[in-house]
N, C-alpha and C. Protein backbone atom coordinates (compact mmCIF):
# COMPACT_ATOMS: atom_id res chain seq x y z
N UNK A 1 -20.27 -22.09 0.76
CA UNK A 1 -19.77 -20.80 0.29
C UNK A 1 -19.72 -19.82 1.47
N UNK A 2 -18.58 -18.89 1.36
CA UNK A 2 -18.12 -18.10 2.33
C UNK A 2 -19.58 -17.29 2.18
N UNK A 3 -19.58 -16.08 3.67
CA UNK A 3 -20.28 -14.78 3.51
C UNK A 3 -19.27 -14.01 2.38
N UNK A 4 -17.97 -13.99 2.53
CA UNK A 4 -17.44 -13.10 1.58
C UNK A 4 -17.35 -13.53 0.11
N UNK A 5 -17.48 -15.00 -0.53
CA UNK A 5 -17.70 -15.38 -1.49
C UNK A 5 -19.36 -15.23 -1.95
N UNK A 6 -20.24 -15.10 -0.96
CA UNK A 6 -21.60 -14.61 -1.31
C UNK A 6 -21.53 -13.43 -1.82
N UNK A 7 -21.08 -12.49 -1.33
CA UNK A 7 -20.90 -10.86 -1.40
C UNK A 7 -20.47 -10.97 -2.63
N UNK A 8 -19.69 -11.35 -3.08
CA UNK A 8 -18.50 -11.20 -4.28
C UNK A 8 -20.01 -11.95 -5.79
N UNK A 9 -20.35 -13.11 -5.26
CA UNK A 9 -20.84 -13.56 -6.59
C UNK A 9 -22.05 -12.46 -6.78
N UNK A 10 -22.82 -12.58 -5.66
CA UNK A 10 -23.46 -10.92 -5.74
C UNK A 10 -23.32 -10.12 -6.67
N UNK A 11 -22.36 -9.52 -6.38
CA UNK A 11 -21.91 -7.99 -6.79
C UNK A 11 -21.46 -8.38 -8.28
N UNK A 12 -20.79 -9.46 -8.32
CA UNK A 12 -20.73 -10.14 -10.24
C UNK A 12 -22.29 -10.31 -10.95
N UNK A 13 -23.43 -10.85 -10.52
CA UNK A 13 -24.22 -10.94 -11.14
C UNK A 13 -25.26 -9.60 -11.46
N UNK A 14 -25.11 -8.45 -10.25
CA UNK A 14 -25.43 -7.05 -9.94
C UNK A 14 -24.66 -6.29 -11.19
N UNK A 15 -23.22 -6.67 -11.23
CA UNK A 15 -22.73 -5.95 -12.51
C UNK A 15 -23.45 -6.35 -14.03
N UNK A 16 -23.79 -7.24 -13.87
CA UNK A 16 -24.54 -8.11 -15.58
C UNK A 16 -26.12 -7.20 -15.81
N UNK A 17 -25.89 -7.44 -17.05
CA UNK A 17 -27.02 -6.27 -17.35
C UNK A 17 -27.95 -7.84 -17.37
N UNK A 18 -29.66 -7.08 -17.57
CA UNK A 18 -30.01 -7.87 -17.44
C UNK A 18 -30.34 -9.18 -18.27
N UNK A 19 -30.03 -8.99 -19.65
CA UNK A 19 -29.75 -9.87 -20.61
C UNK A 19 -28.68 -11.31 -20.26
N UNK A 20 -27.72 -10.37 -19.46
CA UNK A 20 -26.55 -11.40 -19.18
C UNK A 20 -26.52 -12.33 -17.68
N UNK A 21 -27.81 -12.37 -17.26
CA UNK A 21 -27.92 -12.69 -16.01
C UNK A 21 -28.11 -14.33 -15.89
N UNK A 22 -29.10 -14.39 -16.83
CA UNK A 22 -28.69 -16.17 -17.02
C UNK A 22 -27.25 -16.64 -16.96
N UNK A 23 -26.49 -16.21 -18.04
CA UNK A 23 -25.23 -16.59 -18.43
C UNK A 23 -24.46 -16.57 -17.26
N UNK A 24 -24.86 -15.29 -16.42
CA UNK A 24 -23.56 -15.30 -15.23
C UNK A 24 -23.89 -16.47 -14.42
N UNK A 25 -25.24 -16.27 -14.18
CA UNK A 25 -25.46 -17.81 -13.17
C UNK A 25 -24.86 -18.83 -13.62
N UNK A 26 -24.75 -19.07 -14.59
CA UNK A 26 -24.13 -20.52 -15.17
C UNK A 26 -23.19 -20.58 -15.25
N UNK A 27 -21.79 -19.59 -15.38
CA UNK A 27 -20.83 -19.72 -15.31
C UNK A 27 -20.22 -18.59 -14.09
N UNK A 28 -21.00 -18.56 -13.26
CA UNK A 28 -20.18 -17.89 -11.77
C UNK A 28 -19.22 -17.68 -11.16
N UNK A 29 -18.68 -19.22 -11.00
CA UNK A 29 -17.51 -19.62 -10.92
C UNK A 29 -16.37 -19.15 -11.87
N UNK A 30 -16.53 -19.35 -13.06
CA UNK A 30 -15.37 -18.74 -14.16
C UNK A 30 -15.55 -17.47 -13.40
N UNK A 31 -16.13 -16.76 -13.63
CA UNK A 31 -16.32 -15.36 -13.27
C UNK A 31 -15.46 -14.52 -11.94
N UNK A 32 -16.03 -15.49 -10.87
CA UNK A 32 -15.35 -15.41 -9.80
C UNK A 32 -13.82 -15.35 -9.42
N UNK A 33 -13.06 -16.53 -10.89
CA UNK A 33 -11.89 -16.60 -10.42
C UNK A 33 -11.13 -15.95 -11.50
N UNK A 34 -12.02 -15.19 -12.59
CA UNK A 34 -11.30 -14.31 -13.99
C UNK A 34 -10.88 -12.93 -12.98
N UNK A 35 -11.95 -13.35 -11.39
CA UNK A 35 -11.60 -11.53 -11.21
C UNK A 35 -10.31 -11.98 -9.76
N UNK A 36 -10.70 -12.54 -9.03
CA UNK A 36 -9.93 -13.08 -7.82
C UNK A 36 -8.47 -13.65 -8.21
N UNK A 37 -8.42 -14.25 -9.30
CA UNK A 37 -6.72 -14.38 -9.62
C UNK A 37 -6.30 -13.14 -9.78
N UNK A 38 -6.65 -12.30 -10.85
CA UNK A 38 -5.48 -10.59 -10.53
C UNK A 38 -5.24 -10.49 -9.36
N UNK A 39 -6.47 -10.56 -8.56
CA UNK A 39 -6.48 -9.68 -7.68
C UNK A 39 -5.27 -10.00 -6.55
N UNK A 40 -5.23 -11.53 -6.66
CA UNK A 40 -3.82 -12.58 -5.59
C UNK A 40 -2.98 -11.51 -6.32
N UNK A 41 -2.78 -12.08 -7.92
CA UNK A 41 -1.11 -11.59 -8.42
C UNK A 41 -1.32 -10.26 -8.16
N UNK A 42 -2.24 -9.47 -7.99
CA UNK A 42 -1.71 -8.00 -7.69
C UNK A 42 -1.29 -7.70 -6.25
N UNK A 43 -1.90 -8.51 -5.23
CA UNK A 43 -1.93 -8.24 -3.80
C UNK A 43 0.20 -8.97 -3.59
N UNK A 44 0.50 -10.15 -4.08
CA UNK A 44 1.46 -10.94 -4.37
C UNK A 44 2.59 -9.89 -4.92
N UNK A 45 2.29 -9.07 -5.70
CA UNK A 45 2.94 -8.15 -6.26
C UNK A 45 3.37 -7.52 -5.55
N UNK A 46 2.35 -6.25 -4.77
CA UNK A 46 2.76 -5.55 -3.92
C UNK A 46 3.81 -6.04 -2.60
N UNK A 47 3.41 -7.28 -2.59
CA UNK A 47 4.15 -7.60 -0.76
C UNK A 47 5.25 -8.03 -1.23
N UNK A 48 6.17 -9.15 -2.65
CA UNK A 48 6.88 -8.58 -3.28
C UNK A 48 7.56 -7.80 -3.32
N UNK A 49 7.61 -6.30 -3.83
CA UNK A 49 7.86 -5.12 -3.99
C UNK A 49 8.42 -4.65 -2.39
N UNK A 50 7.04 -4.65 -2.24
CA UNK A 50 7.89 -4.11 -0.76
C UNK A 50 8.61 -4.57 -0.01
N UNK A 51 8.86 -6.23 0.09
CA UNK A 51 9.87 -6.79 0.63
C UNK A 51 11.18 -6.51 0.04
N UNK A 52 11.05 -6.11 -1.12
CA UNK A 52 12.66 -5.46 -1.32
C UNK A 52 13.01 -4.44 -1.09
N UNK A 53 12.05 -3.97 -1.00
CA UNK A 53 12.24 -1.94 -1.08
C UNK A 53 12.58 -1.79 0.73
N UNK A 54 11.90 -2.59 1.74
CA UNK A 54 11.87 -1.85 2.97
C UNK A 54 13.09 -1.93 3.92
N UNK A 55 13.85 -2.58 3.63
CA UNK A 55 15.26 -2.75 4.40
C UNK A 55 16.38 -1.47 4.16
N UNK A 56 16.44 -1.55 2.80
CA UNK A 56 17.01 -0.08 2.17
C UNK A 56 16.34 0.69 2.65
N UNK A 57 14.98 1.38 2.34
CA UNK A 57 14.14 2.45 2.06
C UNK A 57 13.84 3.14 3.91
N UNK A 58 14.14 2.18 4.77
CA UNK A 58 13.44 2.13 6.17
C UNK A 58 14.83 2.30 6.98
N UNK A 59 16.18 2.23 6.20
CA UNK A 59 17.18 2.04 6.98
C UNK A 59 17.61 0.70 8.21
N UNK A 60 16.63 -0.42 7.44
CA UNK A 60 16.95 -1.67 8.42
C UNK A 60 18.10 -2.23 8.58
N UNK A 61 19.03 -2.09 7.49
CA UNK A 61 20.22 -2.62 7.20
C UNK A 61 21.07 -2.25 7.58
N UNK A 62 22.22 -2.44 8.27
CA UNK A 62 22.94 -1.62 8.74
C UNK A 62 24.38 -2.12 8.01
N UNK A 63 25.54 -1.11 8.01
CA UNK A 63 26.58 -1.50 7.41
C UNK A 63 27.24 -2.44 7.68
N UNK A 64 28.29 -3.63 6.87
CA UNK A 64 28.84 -4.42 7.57
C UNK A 64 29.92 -3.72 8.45
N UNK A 65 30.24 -2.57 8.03
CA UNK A 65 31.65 -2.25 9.32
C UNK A 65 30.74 -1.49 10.30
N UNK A 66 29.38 -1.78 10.66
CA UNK A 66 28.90 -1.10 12.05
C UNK A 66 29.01 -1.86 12.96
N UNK A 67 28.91 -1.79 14.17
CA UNK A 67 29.79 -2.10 15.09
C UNK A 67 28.13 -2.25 15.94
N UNK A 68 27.19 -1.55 15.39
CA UNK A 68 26.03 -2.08 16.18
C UNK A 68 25.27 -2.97 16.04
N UNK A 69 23.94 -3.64 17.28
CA UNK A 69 23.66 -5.15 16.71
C UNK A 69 22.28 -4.88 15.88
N UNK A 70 22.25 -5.72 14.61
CA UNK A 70 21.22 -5.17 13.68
C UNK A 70 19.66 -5.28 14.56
N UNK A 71 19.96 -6.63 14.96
CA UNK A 71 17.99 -6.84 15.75
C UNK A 71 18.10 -5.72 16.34
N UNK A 72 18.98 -5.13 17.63
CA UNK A 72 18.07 -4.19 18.49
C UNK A 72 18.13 -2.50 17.43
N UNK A 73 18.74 -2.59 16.72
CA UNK A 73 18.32 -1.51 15.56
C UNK A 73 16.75 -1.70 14.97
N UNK A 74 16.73 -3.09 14.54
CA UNK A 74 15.75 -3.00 14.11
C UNK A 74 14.04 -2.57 14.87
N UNK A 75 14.39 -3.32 16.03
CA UNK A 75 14.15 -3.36 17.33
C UNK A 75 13.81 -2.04 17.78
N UNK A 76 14.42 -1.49 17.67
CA UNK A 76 14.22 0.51 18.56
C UNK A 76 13.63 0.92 17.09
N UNK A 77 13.64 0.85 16.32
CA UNK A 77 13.41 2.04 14.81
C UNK A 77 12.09 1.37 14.34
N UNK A 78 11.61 0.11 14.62
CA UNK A 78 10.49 -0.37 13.50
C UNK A 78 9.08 0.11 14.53
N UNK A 79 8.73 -0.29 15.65
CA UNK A 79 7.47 0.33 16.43
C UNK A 79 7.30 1.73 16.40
N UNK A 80 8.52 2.89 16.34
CA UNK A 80 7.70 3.52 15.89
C UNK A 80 7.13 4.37 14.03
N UNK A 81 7.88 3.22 13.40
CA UNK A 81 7.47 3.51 12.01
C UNK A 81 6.26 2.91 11.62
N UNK A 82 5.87 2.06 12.43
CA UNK A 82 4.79 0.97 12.17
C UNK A 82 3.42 1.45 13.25
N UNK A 83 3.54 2.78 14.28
CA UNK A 83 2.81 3.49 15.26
C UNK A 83 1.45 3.51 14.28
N UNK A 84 0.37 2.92 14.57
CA UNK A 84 -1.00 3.42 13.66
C UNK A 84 -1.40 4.63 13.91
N UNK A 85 -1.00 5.39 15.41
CA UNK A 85 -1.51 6.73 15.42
C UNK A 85 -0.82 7.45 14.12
N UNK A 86 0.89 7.21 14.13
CA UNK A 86 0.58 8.38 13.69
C UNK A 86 1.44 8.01 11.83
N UNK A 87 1.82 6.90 11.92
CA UNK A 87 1.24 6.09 10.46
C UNK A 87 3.26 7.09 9.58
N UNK A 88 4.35 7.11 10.34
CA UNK A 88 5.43 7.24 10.22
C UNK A 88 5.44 6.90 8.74
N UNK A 89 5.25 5.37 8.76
CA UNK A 89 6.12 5.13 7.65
C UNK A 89 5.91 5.46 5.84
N UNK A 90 4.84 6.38 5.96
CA UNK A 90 4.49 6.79 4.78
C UNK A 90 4.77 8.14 4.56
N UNK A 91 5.22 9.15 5.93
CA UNK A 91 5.93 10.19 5.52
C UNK A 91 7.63 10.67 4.87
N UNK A 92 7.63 11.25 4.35
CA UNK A 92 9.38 11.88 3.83
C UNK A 92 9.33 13.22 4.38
N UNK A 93 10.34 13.34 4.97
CA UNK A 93 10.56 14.83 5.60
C UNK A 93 11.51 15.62 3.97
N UNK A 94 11.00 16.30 3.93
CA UNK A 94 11.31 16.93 3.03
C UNK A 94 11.60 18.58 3.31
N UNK A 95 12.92 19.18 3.31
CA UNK A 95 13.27 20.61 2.91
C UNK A 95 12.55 21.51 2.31
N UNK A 96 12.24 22.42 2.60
CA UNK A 96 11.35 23.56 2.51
C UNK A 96 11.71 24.59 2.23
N UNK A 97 12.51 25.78 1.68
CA UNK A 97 12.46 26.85 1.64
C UNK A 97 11.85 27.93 1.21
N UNK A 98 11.55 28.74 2.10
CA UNK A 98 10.45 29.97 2.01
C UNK A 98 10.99 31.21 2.80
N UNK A 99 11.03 32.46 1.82
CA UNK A 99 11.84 33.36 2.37
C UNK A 99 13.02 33.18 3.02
N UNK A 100 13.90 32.70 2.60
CA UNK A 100 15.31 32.61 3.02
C UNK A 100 15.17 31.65 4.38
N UNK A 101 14.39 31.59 5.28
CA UNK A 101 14.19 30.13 6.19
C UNK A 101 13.98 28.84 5.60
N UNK A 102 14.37 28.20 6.10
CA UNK A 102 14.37 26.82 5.78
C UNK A 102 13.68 25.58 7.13
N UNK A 103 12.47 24.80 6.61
CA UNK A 103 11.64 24.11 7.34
C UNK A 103 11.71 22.46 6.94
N UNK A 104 11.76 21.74 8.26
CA UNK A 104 11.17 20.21 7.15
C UNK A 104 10.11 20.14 7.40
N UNK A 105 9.22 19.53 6.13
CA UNK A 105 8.04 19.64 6.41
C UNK A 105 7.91 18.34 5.58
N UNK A 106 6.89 17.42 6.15
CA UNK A 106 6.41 16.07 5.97
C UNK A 106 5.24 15.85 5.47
N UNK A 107 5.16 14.98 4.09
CA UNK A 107 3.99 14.67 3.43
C UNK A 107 3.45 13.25 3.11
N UNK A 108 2.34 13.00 3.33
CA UNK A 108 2.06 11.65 3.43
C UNK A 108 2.31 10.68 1.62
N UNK A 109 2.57 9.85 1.74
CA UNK A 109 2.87 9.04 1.22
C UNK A 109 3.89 9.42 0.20
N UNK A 110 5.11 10.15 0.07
CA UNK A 110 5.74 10.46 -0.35
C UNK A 110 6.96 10.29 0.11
N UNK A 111 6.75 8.98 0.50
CA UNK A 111 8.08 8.79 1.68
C UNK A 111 9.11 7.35 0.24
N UNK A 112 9.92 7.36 0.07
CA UNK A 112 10.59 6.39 -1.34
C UNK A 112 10.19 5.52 -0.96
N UNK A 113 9.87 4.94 0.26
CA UNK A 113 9.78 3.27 -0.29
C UNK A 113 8.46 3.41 -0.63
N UNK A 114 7.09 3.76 -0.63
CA UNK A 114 5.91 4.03 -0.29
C UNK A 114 5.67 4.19 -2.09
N UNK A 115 6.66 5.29 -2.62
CA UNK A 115 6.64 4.87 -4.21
C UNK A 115 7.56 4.07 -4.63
N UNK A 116 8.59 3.89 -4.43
CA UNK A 116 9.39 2.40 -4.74
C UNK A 116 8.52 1.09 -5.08
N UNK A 117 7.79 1.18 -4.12
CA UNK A 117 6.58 -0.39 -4.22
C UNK A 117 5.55 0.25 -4.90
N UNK A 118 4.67 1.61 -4.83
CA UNK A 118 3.77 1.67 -6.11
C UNK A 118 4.20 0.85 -7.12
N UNK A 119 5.32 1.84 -8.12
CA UNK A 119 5.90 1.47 -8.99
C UNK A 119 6.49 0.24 -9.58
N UNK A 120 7.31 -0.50 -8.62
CA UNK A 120 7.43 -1.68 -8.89
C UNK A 120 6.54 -2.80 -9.05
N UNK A 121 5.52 -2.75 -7.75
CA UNK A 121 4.67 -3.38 -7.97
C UNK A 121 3.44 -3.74 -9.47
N UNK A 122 2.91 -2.04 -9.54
CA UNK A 122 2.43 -2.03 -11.02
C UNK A 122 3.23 -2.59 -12.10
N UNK A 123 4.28 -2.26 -12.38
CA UNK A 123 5.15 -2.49 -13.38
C UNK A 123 5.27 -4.00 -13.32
N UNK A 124 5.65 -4.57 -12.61
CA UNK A 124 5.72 -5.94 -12.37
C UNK A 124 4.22 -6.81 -12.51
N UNK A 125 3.43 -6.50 -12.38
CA UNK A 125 2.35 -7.13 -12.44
C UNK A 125 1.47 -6.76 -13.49
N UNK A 126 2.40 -5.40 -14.61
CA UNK A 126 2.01 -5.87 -15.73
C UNK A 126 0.61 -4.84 -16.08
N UNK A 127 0.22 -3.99 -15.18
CA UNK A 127 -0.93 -3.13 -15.17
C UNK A 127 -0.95 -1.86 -15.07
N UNK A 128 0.28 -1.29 -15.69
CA UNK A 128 0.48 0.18 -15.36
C UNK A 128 -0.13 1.30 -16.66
N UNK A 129 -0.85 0.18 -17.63
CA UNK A 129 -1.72 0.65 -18.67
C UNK A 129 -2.78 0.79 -18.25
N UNK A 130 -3.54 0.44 -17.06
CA UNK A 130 -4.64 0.21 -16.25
C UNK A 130 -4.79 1.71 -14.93
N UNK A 131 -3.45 2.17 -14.78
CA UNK A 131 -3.50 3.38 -14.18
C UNK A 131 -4.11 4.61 -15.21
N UNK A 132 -5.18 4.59 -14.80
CA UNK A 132 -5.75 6.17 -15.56
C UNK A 132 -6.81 6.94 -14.94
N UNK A 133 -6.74 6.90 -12.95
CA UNK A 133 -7.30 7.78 -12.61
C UNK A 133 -7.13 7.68 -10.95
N UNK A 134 -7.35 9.05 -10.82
CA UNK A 134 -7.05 9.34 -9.51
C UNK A 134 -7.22 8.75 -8.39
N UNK A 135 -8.40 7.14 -8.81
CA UNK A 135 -9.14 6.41 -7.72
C UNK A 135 -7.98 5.18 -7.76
N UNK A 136 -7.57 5.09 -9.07
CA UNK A 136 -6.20 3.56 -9.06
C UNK A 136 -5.73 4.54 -8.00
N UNK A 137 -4.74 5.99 -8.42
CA UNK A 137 -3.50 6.07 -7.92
C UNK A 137 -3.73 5.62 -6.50
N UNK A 138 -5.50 6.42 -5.91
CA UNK A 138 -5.16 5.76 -4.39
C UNK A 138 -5.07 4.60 -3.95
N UNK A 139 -5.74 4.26 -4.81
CA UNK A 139 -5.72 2.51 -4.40
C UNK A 139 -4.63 2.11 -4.08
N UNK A 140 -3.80 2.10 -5.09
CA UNK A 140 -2.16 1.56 -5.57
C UNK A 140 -1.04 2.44 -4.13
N UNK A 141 -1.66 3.43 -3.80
CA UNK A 141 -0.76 4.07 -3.31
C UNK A 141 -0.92 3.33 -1.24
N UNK A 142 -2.55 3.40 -1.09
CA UNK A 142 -2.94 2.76 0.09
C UNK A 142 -2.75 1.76 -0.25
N UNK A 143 -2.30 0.73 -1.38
CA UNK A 143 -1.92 -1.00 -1.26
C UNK A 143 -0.67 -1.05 -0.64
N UNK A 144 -0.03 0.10 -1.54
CA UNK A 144 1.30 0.23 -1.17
C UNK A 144 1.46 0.32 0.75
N UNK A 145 1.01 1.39 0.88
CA UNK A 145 1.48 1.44 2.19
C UNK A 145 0.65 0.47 3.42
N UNK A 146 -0.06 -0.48 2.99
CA UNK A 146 -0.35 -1.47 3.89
C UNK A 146 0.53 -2.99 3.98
N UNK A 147 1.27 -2.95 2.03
CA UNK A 147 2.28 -3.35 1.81
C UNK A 147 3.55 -3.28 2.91
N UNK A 148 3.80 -2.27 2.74
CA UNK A 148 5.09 -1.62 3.97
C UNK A 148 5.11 -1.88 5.51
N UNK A 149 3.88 -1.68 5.10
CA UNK A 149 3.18 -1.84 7.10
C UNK A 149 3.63 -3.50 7.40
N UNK A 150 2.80 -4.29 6.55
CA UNK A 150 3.03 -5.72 6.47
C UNK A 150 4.53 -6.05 6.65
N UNK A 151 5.06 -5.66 5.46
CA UNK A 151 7.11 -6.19 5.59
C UNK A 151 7.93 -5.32 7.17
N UNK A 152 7.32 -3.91 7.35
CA UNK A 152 7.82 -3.67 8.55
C UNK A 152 7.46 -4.26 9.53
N UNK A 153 6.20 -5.14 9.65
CA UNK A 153 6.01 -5.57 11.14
C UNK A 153 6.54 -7.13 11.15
N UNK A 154 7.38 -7.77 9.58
CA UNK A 154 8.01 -8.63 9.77
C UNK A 154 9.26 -8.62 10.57
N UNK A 155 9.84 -7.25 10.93
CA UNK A 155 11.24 -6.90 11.30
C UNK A 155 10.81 -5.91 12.48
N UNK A 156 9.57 -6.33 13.19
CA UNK A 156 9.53 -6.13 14.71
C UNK A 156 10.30 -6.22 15.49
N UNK A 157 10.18 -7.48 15.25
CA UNK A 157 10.42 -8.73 16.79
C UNK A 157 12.43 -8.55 16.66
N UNK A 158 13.16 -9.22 17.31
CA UNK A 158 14.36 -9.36 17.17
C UNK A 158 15.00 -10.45 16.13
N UNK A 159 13.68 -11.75 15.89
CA UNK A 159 14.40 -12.79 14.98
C UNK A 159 13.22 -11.78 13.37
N UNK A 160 13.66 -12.10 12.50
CA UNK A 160 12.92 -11.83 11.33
C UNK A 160 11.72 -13.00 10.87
N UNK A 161 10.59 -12.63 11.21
CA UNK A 161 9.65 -13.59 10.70
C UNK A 161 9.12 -13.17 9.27
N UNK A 162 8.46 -14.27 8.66
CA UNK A 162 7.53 -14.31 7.47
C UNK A 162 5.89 -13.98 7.66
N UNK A 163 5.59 -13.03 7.13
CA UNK A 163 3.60 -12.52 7.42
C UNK A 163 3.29 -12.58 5.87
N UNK A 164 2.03 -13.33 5.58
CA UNK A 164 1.38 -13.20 4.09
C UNK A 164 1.10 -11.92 4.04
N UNK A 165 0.81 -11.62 3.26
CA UNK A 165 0.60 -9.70 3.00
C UNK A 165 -1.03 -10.39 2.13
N UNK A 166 -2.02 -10.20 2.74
CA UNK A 166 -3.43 -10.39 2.25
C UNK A 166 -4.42 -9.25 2.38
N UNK A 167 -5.30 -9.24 1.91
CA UNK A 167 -6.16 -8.46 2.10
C UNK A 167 -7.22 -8.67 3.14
N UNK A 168 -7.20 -10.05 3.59
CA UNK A 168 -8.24 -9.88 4.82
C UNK A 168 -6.96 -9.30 6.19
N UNK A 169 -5.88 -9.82 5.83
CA UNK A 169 -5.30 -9.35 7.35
C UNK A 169 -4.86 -7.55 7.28
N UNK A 170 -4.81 -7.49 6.28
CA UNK A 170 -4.46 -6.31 6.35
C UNK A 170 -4.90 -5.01 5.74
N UNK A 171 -6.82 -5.28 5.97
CA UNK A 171 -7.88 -4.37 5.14
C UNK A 171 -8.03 -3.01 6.36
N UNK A 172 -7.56 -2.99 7.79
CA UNK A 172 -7.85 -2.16 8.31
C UNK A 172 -7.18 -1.15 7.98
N UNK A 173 -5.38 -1.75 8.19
CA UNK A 173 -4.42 -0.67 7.63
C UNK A 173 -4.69 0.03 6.58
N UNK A 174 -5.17 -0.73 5.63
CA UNK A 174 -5.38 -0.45 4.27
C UNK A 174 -6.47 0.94 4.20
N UNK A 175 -7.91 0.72 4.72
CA UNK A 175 -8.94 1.46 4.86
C UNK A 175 -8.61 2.68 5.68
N UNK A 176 -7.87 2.61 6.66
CA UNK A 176 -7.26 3.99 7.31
C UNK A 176 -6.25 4.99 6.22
N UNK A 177 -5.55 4.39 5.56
CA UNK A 177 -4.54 4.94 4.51
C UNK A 177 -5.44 5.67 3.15
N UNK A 178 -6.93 4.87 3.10
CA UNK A 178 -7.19 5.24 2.13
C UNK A 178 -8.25 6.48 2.75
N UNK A 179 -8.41 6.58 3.64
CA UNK A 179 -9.59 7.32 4.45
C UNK A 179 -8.54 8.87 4.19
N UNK A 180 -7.39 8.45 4.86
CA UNK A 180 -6.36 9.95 4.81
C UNK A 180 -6.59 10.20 3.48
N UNK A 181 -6.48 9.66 2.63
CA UNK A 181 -6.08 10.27 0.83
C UNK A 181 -7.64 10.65 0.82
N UNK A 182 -8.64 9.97 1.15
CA UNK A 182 -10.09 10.49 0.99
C UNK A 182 -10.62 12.08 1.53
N UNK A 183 -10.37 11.61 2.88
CA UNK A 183 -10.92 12.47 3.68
C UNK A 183 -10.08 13.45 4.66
N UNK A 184 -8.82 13.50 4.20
CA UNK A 184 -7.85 14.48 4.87
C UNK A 184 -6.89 15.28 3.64
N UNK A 185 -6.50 14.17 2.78
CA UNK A 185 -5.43 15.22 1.81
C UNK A 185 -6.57 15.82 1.10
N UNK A 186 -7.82 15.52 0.24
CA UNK A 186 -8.75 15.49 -1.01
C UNK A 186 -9.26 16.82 -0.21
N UNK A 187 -9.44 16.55 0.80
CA UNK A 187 -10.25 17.85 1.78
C UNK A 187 -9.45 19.26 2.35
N UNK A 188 -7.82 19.32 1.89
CA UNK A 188 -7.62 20.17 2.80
C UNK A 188 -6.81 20.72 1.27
N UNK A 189 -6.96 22.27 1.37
CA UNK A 189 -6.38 22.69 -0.10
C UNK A 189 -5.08 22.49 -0.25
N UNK A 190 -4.13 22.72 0.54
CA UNK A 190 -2.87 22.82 0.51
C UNK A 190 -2.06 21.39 0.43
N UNK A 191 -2.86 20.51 0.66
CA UNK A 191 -2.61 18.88 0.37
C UNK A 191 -3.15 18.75 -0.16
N UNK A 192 -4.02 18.95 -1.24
CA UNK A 192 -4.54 18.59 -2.33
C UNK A 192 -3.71 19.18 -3.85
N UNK A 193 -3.45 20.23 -3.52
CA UNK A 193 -2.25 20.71 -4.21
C UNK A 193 -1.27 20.01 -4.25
N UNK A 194 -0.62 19.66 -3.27
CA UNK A 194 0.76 19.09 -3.37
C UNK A 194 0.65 17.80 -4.00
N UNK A 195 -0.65 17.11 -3.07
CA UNK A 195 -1.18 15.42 -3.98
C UNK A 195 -1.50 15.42 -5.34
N UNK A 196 -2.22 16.53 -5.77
CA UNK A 196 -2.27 16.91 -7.45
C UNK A 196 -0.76 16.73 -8.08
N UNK A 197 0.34 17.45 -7.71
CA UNK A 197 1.64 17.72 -8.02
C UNK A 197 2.24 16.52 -8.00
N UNK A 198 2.29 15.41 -7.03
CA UNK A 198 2.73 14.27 -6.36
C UNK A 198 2.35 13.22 -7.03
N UNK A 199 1.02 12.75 -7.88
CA UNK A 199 0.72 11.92 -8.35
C UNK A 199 0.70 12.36 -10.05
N UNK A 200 0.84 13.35 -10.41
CA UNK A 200 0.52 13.63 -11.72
C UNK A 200 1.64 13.13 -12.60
């Protein structure tokens, strides 16, 4: 047994009250994989989702009457949407007007493909009765955009490769995305407002 399959049966028998602690020992295994299958079809879901959404949503595609070559498009536009400093591909520049000036001003994860794949993804996998609090939306919303991260860094390189979209390869992205919704939008009033507005 893995360290991370230790952790996991752990934390299953930690959840059992103590009445139910025999029982879990004995059937562990069921246990283990009643919770670890969603969790594939939900992770499966998302990378899914976003493989359709990011070609449109990212502008990878280019027209057939363009006259330019798609790889080095893809090529110049995807490093810096995929930059971890400064995490591009989850913003939408969005129009602003205030007092007769007009500003773009950019908000994190409100960028379409970023909800394109929320949405689809939930919906598709069948759990959007299961959204009922502010800790899913982040979840769903940081799956999403580690989702994106994943299908954009398939359309790096100049040929188009295939990347599994998992949760061990792609828990850092993930934990940084969710750190911003934690500890930068939740914390600052004026993004917490808008994220109130944005997810409601």
């Amino acid at each position: 047994m893995t360290m991370k399959q230790d952790t996991a049966h752990q934390a299953l028998l930690d959840s059992c009250s103590e009445s139910m602690q025999g029982w879990a020992v004995q059937h562990l295994g069921t246990l283990y994989k009643m919770i670890t299958v969603p969790i594939m079809d939900l992770l499966s879901s998302f990378g899914n989702a976003a493989h359709a959404v990011v070609p449109q949503a990212y502008g990878l595609c280019l027209s057939v009457w363009s006259d330019e070559d798609e790889a080095a498009h893809k090529k110049a536009l995807v490093p810096d949407l995929i930059d971890e400093t400064t995490l591009a591909f989850i913003y939408e520049e969005i129009l602003s007007l205030n007092n007769n000036n007009s500003e773009t001003v950019q908000y994190p994860f409100e960028h379409i493909g970023v909800a394109d794949t929320a949405l689809d993804a939930v919906w598709v996998a069948g759990y959007g009765q299961h959204v009922n609090s502010v800790e899913a939306i982040s979840n769903i919303l940081a799956t999403s955009g580690a989702a994106i991260f994943c299908r954009l860094q398939e359309h790096s390189d100049s040929i188009q490769r295939s990347i599994n979209f998992s949760a061990a390869a792609f828990k850092q992205i993930y934990n940084k995305l969710l750190l911003l919704i934690m500890g930068t939008i939740k914390t600052t009033l004026h993004l917490l407002e808008r994220w109130n507005k944005y997810t409601d």
